[in-house]
C-alpha atoms as a PDB file:
ATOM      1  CA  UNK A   1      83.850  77.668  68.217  1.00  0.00           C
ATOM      2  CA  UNK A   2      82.636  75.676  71.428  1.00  0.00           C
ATOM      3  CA  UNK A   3      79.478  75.479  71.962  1.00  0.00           C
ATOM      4  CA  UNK A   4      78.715  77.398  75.825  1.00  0.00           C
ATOM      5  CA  UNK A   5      77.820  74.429  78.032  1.00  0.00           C
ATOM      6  CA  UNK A   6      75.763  76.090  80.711  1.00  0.00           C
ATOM      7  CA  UNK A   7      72.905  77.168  78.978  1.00  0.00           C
ATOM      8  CA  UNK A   8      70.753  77.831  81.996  1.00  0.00           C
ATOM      9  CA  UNK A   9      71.388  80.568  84.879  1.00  0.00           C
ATOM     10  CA  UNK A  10      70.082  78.365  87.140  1.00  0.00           C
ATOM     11  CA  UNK A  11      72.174  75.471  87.009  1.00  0.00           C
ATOM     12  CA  UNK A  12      73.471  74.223  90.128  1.00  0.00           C
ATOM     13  CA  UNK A  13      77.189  74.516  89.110  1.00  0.00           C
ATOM     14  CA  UNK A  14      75.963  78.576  88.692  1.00  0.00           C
ATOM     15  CA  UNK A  15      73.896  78.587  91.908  1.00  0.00           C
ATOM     16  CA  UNK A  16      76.784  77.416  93.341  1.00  0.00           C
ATOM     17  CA  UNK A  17      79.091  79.790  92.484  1.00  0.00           C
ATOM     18  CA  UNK A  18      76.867  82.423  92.818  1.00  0.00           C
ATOM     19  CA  UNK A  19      76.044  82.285  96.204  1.00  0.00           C
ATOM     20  CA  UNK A  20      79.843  82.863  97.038  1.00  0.00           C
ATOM     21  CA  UNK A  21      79.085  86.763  96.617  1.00  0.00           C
ATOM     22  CA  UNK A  22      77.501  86.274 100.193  1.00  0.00           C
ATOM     23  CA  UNK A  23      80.531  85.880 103.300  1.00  0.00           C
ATOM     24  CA  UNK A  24      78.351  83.341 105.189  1.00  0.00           C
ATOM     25  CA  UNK A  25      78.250  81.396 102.123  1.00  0.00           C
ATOM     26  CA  UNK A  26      82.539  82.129 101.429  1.00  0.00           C
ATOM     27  CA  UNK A  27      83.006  80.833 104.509  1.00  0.00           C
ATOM     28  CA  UNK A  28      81.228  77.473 104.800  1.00  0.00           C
ATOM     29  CA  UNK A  29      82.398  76.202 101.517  1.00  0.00           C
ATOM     30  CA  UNK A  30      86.276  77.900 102.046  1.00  0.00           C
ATOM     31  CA  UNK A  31      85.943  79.145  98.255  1.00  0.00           C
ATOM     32  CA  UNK A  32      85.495  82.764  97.013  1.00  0.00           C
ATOM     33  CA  UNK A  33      85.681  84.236  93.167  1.00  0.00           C
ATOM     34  CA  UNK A  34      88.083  86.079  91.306  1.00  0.00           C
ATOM     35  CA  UNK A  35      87.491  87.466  88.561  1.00  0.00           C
ATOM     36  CA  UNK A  36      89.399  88.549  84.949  1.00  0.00           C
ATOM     37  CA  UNK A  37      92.527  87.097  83.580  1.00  0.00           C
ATOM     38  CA  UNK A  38      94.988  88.824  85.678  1.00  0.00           C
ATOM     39  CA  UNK A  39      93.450  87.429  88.711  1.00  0.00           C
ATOM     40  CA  UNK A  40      92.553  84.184  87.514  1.00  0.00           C
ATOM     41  CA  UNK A  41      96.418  83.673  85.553  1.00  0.00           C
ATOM     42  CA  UNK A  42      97.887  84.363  89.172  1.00  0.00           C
ATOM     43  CA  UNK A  43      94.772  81.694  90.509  1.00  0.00           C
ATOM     44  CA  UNK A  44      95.680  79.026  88.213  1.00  0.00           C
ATOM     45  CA  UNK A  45      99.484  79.027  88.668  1.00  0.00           C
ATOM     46  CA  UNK A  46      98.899  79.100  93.080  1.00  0.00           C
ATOM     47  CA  UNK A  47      99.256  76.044  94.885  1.00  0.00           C
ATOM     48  CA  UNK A  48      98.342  75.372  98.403  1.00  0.00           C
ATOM     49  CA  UNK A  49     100.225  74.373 100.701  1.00  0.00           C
ATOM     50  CA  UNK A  50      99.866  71.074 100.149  1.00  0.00           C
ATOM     51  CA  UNK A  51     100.333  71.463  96.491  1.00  0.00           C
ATOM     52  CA  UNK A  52      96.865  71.110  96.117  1.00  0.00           C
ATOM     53  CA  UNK A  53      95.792  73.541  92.991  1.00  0.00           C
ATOM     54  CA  UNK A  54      94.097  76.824  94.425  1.00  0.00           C
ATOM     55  CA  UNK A  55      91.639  77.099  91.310  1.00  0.00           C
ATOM     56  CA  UNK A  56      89.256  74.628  91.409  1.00  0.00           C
ATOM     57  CA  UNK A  57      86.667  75.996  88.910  1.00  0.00           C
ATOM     58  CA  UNK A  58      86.437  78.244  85.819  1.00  0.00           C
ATOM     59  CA  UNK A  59      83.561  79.716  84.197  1.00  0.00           C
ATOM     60  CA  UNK A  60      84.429  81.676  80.654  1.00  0.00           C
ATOM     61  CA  UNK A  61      82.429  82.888  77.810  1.00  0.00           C
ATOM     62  CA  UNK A  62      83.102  82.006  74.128  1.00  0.00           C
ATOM     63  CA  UNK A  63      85.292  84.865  73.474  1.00  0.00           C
ATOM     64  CA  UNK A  64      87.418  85.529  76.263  1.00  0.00           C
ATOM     65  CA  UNK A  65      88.190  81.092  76.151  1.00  0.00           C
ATOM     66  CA  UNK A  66      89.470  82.387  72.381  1.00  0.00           C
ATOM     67  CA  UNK A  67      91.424  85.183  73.508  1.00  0.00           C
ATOM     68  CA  UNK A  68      92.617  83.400  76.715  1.00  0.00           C
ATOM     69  CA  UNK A  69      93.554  80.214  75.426  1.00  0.00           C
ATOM     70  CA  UNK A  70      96.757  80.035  77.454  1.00  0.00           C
ATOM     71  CA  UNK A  71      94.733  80.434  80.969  1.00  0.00           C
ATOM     72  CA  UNK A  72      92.209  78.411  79.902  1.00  0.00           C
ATOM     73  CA  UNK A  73      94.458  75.697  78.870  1.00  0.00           C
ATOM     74  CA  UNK A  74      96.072  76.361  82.363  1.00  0.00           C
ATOM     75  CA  UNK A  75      93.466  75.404  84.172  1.00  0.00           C
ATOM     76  CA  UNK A  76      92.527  72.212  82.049  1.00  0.00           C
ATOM     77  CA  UNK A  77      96.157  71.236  82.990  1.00  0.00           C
ATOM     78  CA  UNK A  78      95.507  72.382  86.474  1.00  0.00           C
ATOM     79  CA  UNK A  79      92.051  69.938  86.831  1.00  0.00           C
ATOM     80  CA  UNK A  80      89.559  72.703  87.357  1.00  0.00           C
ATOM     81  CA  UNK A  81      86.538  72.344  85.717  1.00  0.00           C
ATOM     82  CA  UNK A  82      86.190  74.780  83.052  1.00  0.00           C
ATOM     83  CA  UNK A  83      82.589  75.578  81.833  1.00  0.00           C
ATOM     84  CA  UNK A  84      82.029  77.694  78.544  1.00  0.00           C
ATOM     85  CA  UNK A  85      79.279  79.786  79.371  1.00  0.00           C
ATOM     86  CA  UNK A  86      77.011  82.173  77.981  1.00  0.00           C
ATOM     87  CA  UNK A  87      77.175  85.896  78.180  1.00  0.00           C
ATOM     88  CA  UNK A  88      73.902  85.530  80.681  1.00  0.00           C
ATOM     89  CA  UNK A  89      75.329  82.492  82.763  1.00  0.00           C
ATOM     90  CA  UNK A  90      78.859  84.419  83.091  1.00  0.00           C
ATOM     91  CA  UNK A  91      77.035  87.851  84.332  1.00  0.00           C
ATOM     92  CA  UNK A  92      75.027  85.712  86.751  1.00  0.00           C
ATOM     93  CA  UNK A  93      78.374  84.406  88.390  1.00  0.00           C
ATOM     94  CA  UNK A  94      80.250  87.699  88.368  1.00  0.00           C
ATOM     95  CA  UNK A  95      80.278  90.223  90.462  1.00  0.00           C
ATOM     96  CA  UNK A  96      81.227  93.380  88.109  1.00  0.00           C
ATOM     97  CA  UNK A  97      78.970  95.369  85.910  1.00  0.00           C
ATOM     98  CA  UNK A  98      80.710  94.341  82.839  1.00  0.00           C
ATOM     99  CA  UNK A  99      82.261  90.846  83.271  1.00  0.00           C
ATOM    100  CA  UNK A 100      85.200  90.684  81.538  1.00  0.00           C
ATOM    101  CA  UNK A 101      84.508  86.783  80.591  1.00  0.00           C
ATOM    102  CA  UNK A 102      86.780  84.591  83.245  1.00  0.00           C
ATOM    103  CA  UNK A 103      85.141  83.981  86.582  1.00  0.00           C
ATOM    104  CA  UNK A 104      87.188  81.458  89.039  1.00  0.00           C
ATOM    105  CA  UNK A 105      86.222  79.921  91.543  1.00  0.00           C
ATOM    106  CA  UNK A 106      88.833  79.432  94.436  1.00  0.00           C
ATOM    107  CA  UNK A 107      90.165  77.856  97.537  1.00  0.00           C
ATOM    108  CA  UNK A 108      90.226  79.975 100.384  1.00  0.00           C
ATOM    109  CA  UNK A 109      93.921  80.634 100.776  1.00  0.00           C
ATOM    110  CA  UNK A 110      95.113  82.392 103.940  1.00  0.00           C
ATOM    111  CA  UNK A 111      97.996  81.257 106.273  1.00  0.00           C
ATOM    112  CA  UNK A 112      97.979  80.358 110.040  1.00  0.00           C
ATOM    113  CA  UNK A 113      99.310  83.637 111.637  1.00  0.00           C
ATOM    114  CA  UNK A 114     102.258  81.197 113.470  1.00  0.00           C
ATOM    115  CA  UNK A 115     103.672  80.177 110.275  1.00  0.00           C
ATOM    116  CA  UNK A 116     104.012  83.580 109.541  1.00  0.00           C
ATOM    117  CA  UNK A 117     106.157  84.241 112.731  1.00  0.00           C
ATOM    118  CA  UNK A 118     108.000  81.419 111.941  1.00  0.00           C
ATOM    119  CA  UNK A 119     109.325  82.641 108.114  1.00  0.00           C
ATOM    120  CA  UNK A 120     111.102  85.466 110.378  1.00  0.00           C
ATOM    121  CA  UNK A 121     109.319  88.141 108.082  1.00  0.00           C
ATOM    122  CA  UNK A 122     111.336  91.376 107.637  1.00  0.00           C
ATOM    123  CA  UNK A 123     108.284  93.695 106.384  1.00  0.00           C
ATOM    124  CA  UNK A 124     104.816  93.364 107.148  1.00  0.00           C
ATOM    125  CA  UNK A 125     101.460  95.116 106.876  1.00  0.00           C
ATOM    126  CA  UNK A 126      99.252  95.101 109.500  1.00  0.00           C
ATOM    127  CA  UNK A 127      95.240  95.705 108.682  1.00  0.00           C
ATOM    128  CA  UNK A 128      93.618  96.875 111.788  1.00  0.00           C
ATOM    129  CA  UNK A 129      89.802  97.816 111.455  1.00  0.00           C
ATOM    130  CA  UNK A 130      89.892  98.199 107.758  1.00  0.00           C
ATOM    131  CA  UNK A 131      86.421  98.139 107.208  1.00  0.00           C
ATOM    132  CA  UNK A 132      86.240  99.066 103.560  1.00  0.00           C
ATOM    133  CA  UNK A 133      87.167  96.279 101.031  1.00  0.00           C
ATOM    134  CA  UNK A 134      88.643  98.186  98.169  1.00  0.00           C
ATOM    135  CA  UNK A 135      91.573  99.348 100.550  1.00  0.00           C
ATOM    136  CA  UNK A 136      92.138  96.576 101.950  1.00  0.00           C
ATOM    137  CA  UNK A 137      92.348  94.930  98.340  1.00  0.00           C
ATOM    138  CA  UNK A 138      94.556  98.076  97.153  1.00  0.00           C
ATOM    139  CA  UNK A 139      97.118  97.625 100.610  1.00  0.00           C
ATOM    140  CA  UNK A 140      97.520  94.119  99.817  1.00  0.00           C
ATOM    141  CA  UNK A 141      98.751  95.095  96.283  1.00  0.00           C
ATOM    142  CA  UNK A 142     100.994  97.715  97.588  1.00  0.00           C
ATOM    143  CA  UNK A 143     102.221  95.198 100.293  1.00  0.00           C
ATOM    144  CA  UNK A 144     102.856  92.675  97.321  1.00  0.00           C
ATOM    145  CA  UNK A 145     104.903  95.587  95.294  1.00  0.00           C
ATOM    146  CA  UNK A 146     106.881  96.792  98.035  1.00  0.00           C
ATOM    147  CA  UNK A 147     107.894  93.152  98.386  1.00  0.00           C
ATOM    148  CA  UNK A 148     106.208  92.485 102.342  1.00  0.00           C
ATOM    149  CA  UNK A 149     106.620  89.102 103.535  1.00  0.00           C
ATOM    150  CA  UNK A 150     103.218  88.797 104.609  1.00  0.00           C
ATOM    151  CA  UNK A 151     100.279  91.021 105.490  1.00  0.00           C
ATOM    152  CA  UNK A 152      97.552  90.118 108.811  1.00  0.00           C
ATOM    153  CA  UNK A 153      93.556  91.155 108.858  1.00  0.00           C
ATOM    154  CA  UNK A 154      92.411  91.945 112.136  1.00  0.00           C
ATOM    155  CA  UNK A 155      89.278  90.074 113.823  1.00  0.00           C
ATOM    156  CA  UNK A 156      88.095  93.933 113.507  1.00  0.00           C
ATOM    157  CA  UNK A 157      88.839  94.351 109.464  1.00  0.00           C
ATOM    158  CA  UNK A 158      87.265  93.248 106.587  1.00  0.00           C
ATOM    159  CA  UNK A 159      86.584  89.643 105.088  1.00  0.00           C
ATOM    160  CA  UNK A 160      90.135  88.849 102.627  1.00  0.00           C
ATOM    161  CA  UNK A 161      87.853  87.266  99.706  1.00  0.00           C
ATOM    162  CA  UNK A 162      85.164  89.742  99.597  1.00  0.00           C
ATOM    163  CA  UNK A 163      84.751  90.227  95.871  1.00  0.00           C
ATOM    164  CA  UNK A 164      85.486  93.739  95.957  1.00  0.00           C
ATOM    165  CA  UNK A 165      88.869  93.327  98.294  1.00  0.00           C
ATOM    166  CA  UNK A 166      89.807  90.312  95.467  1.00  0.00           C
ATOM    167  CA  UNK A 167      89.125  93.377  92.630  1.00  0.00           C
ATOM    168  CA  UNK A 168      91.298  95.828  94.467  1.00  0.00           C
ATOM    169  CA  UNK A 169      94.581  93.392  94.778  1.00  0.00           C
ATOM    170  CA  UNK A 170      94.589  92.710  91.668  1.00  0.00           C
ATOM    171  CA  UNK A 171      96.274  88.570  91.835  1.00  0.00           C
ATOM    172  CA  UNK A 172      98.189  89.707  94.522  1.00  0.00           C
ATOM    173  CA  UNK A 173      95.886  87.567  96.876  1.00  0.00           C
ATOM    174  CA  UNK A 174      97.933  85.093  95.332  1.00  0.00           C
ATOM    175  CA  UNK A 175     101.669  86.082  95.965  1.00  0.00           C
ATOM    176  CA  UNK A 176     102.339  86.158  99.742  1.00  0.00           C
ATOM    177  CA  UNK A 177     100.501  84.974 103.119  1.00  0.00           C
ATOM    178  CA  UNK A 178      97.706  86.680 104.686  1.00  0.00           C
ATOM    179  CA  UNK A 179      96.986  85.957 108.322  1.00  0.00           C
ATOM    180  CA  UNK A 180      93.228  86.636 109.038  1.00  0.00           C
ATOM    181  CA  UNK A 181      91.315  87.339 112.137  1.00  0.00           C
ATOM    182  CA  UNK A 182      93.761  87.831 114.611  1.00  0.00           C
ATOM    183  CA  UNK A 183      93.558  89.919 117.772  1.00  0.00           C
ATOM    184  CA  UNK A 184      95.335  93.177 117.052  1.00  0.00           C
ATOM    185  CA  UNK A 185      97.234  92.657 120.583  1.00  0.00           C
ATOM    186  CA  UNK A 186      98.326  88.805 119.342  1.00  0.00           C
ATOM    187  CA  UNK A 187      99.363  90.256 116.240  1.00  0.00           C
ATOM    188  CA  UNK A 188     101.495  93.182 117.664  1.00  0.00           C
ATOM    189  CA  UNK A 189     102.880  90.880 120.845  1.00  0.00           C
ATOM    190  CA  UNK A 190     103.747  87.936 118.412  1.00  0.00           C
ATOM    191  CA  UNK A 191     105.282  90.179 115.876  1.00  0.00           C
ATOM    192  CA  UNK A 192     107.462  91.840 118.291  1.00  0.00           C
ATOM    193  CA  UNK A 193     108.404  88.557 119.939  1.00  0.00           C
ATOM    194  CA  UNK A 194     109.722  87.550 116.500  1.00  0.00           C
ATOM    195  CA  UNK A 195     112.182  90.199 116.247  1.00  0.00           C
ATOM    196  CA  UNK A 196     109.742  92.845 114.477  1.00  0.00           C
ATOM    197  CA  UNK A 197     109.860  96.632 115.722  1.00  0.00           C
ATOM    198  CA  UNK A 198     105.826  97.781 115.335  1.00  0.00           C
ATOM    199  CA  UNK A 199     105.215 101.088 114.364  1.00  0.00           C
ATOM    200  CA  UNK A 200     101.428 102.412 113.792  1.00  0.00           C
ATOM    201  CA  UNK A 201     100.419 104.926 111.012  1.00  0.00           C
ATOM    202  CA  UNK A 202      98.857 107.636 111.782  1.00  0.00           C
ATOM    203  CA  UNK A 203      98.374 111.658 110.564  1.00  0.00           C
ATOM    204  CA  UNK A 204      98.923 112.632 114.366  1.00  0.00           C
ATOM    205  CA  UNK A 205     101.221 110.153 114.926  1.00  0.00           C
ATOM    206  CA  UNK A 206     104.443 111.736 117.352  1.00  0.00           C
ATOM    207  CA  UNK A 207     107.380 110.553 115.260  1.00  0.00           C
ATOM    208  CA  UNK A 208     108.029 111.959 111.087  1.00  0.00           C
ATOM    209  CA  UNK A 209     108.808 109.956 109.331  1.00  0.00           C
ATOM    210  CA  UNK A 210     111.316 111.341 107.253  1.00  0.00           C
ATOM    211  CA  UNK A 211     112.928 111.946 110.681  1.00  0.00           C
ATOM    212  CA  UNK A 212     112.736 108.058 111.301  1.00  0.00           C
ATOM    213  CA  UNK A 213     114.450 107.691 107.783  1.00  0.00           C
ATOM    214  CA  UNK A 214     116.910 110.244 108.530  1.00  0.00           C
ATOM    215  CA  UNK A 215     117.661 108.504 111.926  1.00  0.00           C
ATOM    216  CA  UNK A 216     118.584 105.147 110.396  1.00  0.00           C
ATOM    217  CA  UNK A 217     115.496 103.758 112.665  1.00  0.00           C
ATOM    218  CA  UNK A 218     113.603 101.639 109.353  1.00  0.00           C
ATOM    219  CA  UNK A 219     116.282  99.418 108.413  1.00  0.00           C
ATOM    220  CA  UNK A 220     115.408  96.130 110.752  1.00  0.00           C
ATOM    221  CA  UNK A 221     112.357  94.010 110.803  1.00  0.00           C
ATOM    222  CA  UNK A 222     109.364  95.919 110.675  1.00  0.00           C
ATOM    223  CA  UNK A 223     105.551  95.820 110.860  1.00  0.00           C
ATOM    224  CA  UNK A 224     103.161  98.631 109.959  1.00  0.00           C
ATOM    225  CA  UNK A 225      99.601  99.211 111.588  1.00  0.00           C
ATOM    226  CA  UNK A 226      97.311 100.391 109.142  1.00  0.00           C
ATOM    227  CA  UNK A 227      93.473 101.515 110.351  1.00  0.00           C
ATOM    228  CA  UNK A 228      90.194 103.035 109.203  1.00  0.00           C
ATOM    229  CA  UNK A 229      90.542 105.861 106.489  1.00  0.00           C
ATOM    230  CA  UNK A 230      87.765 107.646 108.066  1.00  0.00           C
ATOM    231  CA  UNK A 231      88.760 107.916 112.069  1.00  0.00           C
ATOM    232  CA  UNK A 232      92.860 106.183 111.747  1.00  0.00           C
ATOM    233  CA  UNK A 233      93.703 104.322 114.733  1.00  0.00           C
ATOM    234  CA  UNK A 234      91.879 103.990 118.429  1.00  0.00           C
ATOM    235  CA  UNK A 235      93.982 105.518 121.252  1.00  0.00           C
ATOM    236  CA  UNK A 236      94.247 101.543 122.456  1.00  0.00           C
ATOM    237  CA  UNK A 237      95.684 100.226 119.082  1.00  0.00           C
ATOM    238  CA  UNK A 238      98.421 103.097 119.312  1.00  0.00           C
ATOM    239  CA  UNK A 239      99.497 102.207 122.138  1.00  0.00           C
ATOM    240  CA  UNK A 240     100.147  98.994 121.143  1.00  0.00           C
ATOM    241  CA  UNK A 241     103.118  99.964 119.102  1.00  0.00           C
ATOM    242  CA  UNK A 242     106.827 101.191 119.542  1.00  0.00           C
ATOM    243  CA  UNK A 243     106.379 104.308 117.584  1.00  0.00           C
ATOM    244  CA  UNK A 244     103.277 106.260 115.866  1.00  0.00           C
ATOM    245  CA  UNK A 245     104.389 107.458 112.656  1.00  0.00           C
ATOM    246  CA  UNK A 246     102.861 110.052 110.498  1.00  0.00           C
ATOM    247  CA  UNK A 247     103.844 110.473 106.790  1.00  0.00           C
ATOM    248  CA  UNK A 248     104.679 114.341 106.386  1.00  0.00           C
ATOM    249  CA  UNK A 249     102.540 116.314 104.610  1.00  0.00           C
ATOM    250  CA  UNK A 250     104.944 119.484 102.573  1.00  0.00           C
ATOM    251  CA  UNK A 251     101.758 120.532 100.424  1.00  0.00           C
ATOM    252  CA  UNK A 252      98.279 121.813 101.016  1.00  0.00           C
ATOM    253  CA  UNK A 253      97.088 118.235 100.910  1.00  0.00           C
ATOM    254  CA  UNK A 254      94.466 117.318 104.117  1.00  0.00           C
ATOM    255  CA  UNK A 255      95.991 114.543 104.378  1.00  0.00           C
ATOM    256  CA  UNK A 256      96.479 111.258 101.949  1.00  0.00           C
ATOM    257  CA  UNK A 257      94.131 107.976 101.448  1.00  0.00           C
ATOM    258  CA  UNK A 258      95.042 105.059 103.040  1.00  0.00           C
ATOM    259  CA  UNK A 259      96.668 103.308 100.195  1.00  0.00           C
ATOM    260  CA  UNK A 260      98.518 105.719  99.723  1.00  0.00           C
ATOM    261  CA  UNK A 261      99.695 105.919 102.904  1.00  0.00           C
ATOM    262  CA  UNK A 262     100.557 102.748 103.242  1.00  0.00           C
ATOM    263  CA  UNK A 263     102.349 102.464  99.894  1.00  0.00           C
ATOM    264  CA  UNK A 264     104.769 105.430 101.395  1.00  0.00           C
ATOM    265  CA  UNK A 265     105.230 103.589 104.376  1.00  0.00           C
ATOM    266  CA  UNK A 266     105.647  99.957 103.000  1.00  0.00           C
ATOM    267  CA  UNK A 267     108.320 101.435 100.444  1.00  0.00           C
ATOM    268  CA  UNK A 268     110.558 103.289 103.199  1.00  0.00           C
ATOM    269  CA  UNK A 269     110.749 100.770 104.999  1.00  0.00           C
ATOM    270  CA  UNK A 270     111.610  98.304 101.784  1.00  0.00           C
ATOM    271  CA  UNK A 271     114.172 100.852 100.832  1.00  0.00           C
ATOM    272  CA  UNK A 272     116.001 101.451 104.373  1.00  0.00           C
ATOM    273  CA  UNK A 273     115.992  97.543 104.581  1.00  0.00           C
ATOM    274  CA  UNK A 274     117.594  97.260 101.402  1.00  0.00           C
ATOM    275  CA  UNK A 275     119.928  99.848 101.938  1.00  0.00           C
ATOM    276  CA  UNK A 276     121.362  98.226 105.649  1.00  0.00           C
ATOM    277  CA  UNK A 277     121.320  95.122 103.560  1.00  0.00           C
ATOM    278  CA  UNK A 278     123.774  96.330 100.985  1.00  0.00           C
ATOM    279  CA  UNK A 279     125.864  97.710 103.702  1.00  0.00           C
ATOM    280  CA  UNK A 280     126.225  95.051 105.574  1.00  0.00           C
ATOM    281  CA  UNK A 281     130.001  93.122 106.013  1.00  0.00           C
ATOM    282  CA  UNK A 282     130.209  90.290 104.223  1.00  0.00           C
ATOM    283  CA  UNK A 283     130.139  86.948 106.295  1.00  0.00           C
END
């Protein structure tokens, strides 16, 4: 069994990485944690674009170096530096009640919102004033599964690599670009100067959208606004779009979460796309 090399919670290479919990911090040295094997698996196999590895450091106890050989080798192969902590160095790094042993530290990872335009994206989430970081982490993932091209933060949302938002994707920080801090109006104009129709979410929104399904209305490009879970969209941000969509409600339900919402919207428009895709002539 190795012997943990960082005996002391106050090393520097654990000061370090602890004060990436703080933005301020996140931001000056463009590196942020992720933490657990899923998330760190999906860190070690990312590549910049540069091809510059994305995982640059790995702290893991005893244990979980045992039972994840294969990620730990990873990252050897990868050049991170891979300390084998102990239990009270690893819970000093992490940011969860009960560390489950891996703790990476990463480079910041987003993508310039014109390179975004310039992929021609077909489906694409749009995270206006998100404030909390758990949905935006849990939109992200359901942006990843529908299969989005890309998803944007707002200047008005939440920071992409706070811990919690890294929790919620769960790796899928790692699978497609994320634009940050753009202008909600930049966002919407250059989306829709691309080729993208915008349409805004929203429980009062004018158009159903089982009617916009039913219309054959979802099937080209398209961008969804997505805003707070506690008071939706401004007036202002709706107007920004082409349509405001609400997701129909046929039970007692108030209404849904955000996630959820999103995930209803992401996958109807994945699915029309699809389906004008497969019934399209042949070139």
């Amino acid at each position: 069994m190795p012997t943990p090399e960082l005996i002391s919670p106050r090393s520097p290479r654990v000061t370090a990485a602890r004060r990436l919990a703080k933005r301020n911090f996140r931001g000056k040295d463009r590196l942020f944690i992720a933490e657990g094997p899923q998330a760190v698996r999906e860190a070690v196999a990312h590549r910049g674009p540069d091809g510059e590895a994305t995982l640059v450091e790995l702290f893991t106890t005893v244990e979980a170096a045992e039972r994840y050989a294969d990620i730990v080798d990873a990252a050897h192969a990868a050049g991170a530096r891979v300390h084998h902590a102990a239990d009270t160095v690893l819970a000093e790094v992490s940011q969860t009640v009960t560390p489950q042993g891996l703790v990476g530290v990463c480079r910041f990872l987003d993508s310039p919102f014109e390179d975004i335009l310039a992929a021609r994206p077909k489906l694409v989430a749009v995270l206006a004033h998100v404030r909390d970081p758990g949905n935006a982490g849990t939109v992200l993932r359901c942006a990843d599964a529908a299969g989005a091209d890309a998803v944007i933060l707002t200047d008005a949302s939440v920071d992409l690599y706070n811990p919690k938002s890294v929790r919620a994707s769960v790796g899928s920080h790692f699978h497609l670009p994320v634009a940050v801090g753009v202008p909600v109006e930049q966002a919407v104009q250059g989306l829709r100067d691309a080729g993208v129709r915008v349409l805004a979410a929203d429980g009062a929104g004018e158009q159903d959208l089982d009617d916009e399904l039913d219309a054959g209305t979802m099937g080209g490009p398209t961008a969804w606004i997505f805003g707070n879970e506690a008071w939706g969209l401004p007036e202002q941000t709706r107007a920004l779009a082409d349509a405001v969509v609400r997701v129909p409600i046929h039970g007692k339900a108030e209404s849904l979460n955000l996630a959820t919402a999103a995930a209803v919207c992401l996958y109807a428009s994945a699915r029309a796309q699809r389906a004008g895709a497969k019934g399209a002539p042949a070139s």
